[in-house]
C-alpha atoms as a PDB file:
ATOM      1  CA  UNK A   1      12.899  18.535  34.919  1.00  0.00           C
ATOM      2  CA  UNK A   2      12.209  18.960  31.072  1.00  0.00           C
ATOM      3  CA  UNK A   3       9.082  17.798  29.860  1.00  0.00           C
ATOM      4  CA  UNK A   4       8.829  15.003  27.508  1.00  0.00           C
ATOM      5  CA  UNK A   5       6.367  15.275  24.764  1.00  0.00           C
ATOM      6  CA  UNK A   6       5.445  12.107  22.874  1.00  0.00           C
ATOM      7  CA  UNK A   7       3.787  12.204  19.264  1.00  0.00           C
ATOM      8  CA  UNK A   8       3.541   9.692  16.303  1.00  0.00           C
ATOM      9  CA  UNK A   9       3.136  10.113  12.756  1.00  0.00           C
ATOM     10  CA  UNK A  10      -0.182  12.494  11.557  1.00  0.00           C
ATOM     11  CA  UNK A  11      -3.040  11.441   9.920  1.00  0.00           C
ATOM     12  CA  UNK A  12      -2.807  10.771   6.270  1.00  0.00           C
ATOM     13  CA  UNK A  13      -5.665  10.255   4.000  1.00  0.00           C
ATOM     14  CA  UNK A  14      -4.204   7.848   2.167  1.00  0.00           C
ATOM     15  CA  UNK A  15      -4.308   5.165   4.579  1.00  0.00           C
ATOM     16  CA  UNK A  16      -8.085   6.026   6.354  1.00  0.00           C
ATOM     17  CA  UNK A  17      -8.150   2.236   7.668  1.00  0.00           C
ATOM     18  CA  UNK A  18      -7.504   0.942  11.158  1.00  0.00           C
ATOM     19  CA  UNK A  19      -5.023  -1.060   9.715  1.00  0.00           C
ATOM     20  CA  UNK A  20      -1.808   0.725   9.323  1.00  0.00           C
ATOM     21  CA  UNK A  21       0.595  -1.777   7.915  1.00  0.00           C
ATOM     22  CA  UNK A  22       0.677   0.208   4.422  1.00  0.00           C
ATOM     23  CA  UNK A  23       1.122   3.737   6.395  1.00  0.00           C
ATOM     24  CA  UNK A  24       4.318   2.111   8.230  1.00  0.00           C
ATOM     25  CA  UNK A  25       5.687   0.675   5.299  1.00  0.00           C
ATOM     26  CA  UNK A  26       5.119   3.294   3.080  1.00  0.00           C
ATOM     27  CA  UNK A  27       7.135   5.980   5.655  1.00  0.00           C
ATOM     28  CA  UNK A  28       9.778   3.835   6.112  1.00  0.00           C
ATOM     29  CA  UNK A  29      10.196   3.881   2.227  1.00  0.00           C
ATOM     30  CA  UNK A  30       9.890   7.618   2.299  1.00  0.00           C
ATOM     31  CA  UNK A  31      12.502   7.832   4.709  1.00  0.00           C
ATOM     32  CA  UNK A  32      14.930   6.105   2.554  1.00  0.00           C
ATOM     33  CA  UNK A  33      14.150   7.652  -0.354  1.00  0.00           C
ATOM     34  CA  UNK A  34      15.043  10.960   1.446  1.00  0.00           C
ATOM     35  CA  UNK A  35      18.445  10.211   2.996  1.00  0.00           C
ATOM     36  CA  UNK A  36      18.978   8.956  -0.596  1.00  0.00           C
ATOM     37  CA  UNK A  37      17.950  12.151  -2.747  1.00  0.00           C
ATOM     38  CA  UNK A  38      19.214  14.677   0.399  1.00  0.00           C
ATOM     39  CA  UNK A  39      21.923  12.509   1.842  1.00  0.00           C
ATOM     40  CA  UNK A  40      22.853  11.342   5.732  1.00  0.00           C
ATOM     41  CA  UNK A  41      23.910  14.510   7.477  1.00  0.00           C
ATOM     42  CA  UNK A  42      20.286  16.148   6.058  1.00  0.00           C
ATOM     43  CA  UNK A  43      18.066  16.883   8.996  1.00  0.00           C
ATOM     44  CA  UNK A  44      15.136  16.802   6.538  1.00  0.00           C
ATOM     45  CA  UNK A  45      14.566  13.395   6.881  1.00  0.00           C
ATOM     46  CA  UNK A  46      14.362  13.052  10.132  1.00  0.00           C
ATOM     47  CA  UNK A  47      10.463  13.558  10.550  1.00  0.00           C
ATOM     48  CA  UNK A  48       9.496  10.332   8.066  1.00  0.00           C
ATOM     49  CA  UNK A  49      12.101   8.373  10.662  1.00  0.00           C
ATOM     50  CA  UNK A  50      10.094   9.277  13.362  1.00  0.00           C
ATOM     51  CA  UNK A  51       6.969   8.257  11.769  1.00  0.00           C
ATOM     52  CA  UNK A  52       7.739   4.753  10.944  1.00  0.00           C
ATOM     53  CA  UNK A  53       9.357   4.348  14.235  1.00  0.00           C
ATOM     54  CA  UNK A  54       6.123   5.304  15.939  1.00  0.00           C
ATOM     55  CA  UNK A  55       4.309   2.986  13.519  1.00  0.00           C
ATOM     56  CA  UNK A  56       6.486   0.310  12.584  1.00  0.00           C
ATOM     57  CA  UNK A  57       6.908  -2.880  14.648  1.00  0.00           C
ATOM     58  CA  UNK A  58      10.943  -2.570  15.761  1.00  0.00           C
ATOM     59  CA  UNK A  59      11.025  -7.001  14.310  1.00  0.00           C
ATOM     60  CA  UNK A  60      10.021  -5.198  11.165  1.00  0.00           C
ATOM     61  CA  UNK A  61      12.642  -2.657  11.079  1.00  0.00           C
ATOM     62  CA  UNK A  62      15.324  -4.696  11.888  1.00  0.00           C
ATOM     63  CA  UNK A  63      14.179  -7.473   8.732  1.00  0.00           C
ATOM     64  CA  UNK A  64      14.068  -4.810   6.280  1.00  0.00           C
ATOM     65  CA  UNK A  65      17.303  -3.077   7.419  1.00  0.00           C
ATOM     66  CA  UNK A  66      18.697  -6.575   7.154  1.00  0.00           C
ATOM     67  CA  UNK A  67      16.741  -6.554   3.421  1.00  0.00           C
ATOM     68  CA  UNK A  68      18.252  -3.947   2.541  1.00  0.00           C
ATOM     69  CA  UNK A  69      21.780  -4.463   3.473  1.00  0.00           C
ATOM     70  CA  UNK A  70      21.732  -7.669   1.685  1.00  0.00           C
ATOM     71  CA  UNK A  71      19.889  -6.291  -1.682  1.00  0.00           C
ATOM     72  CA  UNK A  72      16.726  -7.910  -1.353  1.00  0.00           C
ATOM     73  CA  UNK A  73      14.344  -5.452   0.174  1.00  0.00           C
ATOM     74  CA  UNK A  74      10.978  -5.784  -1.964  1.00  0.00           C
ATOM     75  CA  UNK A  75      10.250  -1.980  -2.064  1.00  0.00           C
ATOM     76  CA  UNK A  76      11.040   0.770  -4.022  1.00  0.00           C
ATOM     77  CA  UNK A  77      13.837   2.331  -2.921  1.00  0.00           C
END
């Protein structure tokens, strides 16, 4: 049987709180911003997706997917 290794997103000094709202946020962004610049098929990416899914609420994902569908997601993408 294979062994399953679980992980979530590193440390990152720029969110040194407890609270890690802003870290979540600002990976999914990152994310984004990556398929954008290096496209869909780019494997690249697919470490920032695996941080915000470790720190993102899934309620939250699904609302700013929905955001962004529609053209009203308030971040930078």
């Amino acid at each position: 049987m294979a062994e399953i290794e679980l992980k979530t997103a590193p440390a990152d000094f720029r969110f040194p709180t407890t609270n890690q709202t802003r870290h979540c946020f600002t990976r999914y962004i990152e994310f984004h911003r990556c398929l954008a610049a290096k496209g869909d098929d780019s494997g690249e990416c697919e470490k920032f997706a695996k941080y915000y899914r470790s720190l993102c609420p899934g309620e939250w994902v699904e609302r700013w997917n929905e955001q962004r569908e529609n053209g009203t997601f308030p971040g930078p993408l």
